[in-house]
C-alpha atoms as a PDB file:
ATOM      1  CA  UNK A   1       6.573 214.820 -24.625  1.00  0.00           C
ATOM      2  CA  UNK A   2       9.674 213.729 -25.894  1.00  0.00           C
ATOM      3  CA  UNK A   3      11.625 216.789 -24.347  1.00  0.00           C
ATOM      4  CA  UNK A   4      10.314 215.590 -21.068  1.00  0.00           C
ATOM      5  CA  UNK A   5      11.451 211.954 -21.502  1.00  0.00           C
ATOM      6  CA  UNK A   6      14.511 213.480 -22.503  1.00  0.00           C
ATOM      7  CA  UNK A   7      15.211 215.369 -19.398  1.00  0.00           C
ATOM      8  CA  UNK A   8      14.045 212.546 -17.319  1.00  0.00           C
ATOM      9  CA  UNK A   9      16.956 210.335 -18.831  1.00  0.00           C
ATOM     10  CA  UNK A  10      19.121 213.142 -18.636  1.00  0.00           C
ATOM     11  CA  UNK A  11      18.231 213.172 -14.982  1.00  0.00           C
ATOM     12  CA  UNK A  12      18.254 209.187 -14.742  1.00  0.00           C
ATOM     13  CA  UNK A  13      22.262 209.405 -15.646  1.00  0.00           C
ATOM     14  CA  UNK A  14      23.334 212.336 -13.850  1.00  0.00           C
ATOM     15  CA  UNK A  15      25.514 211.089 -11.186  1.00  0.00           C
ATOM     16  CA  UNK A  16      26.312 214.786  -9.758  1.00  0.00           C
ATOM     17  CA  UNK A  17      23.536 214.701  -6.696  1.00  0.00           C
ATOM     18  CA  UNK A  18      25.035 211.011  -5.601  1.00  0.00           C
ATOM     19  CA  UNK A  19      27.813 211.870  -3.351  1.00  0.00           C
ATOM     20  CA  UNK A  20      24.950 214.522  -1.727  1.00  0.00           C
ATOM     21  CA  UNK A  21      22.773 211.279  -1.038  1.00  0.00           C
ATOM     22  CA  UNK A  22      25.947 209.059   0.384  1.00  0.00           C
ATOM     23  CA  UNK A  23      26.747 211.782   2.427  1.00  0.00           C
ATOM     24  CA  UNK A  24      23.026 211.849   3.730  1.00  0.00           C
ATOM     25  CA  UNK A  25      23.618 208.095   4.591  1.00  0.00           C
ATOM     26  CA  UNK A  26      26.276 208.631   6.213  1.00  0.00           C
ATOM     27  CA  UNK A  27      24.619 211.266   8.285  1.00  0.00           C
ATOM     28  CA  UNK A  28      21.796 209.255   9.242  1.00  0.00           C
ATOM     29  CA  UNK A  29      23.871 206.106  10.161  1.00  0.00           C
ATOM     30  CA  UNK A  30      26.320 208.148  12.167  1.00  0.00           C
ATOM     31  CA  UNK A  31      22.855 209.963  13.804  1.00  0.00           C
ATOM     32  CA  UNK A  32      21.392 206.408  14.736  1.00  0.00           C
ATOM     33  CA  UNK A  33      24.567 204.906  16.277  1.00  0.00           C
ATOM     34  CA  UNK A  34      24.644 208.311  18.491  1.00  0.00           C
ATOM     35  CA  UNK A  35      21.580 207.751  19.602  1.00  0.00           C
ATOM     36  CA  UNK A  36      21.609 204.037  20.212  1.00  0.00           C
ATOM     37  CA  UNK A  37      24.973 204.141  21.922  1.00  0.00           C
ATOM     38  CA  UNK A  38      23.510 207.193  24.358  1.00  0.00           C
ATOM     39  CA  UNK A  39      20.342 204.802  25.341  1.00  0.00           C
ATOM     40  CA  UNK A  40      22.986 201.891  26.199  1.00  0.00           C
ATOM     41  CA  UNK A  41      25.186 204.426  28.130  1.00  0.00           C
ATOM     42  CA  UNK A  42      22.291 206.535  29.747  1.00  0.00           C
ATOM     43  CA  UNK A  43      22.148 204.695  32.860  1.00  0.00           C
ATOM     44  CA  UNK A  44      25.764 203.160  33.510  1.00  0.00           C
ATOM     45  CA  UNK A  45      26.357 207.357  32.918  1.00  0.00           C
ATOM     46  CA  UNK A  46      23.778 208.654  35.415  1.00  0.00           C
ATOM     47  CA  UNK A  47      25.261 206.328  38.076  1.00  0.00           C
ATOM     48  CA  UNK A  48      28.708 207.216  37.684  1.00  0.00           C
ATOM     49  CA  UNK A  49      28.082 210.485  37.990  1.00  0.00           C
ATOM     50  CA  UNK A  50      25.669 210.188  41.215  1.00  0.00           C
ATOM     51  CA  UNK A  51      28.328 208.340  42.794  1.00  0.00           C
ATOM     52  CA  UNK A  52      31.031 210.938  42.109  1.00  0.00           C
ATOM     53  CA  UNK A  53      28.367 213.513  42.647  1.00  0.00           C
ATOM     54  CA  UNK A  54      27.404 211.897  46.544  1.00  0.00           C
ATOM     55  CA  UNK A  55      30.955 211.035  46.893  1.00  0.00           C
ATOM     56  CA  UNK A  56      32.125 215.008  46.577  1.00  0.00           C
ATOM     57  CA  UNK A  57      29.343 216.307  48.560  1.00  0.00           C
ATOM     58  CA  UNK A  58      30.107 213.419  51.514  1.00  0.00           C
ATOM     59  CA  UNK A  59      32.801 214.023  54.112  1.00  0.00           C
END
């Protein structure tokens, strides 16, 4: 018992597998602001390219 609360302290104050969590974070955070910045853009996008697209194709 006491090896095991021993190794969970150990654990507790092992600051090795932090910068693997902040860099997780970071990954998500930079994942949602992709996302939420291609459903703002999806439509002002698709037009743009409609009009270029009807505006090649047009004589």
């Amino acid at each position: 018992m006491d090896a095991l609360l021993a190794a969970a302290k150990q654990f507790a104050r092992d600051d090795e597998g932090i910068t693997a969590i902040e860099y997780g974070l970071i990954a998500a955070v930079m994942a949602a602001a992709v996302l939420a910045s291609v459903a703002l853009l999806k439509q002002p996008l698709i037009d743009t390219f409609t009009g270029i697209g009807n505006k090649l194709t047009s004589p």
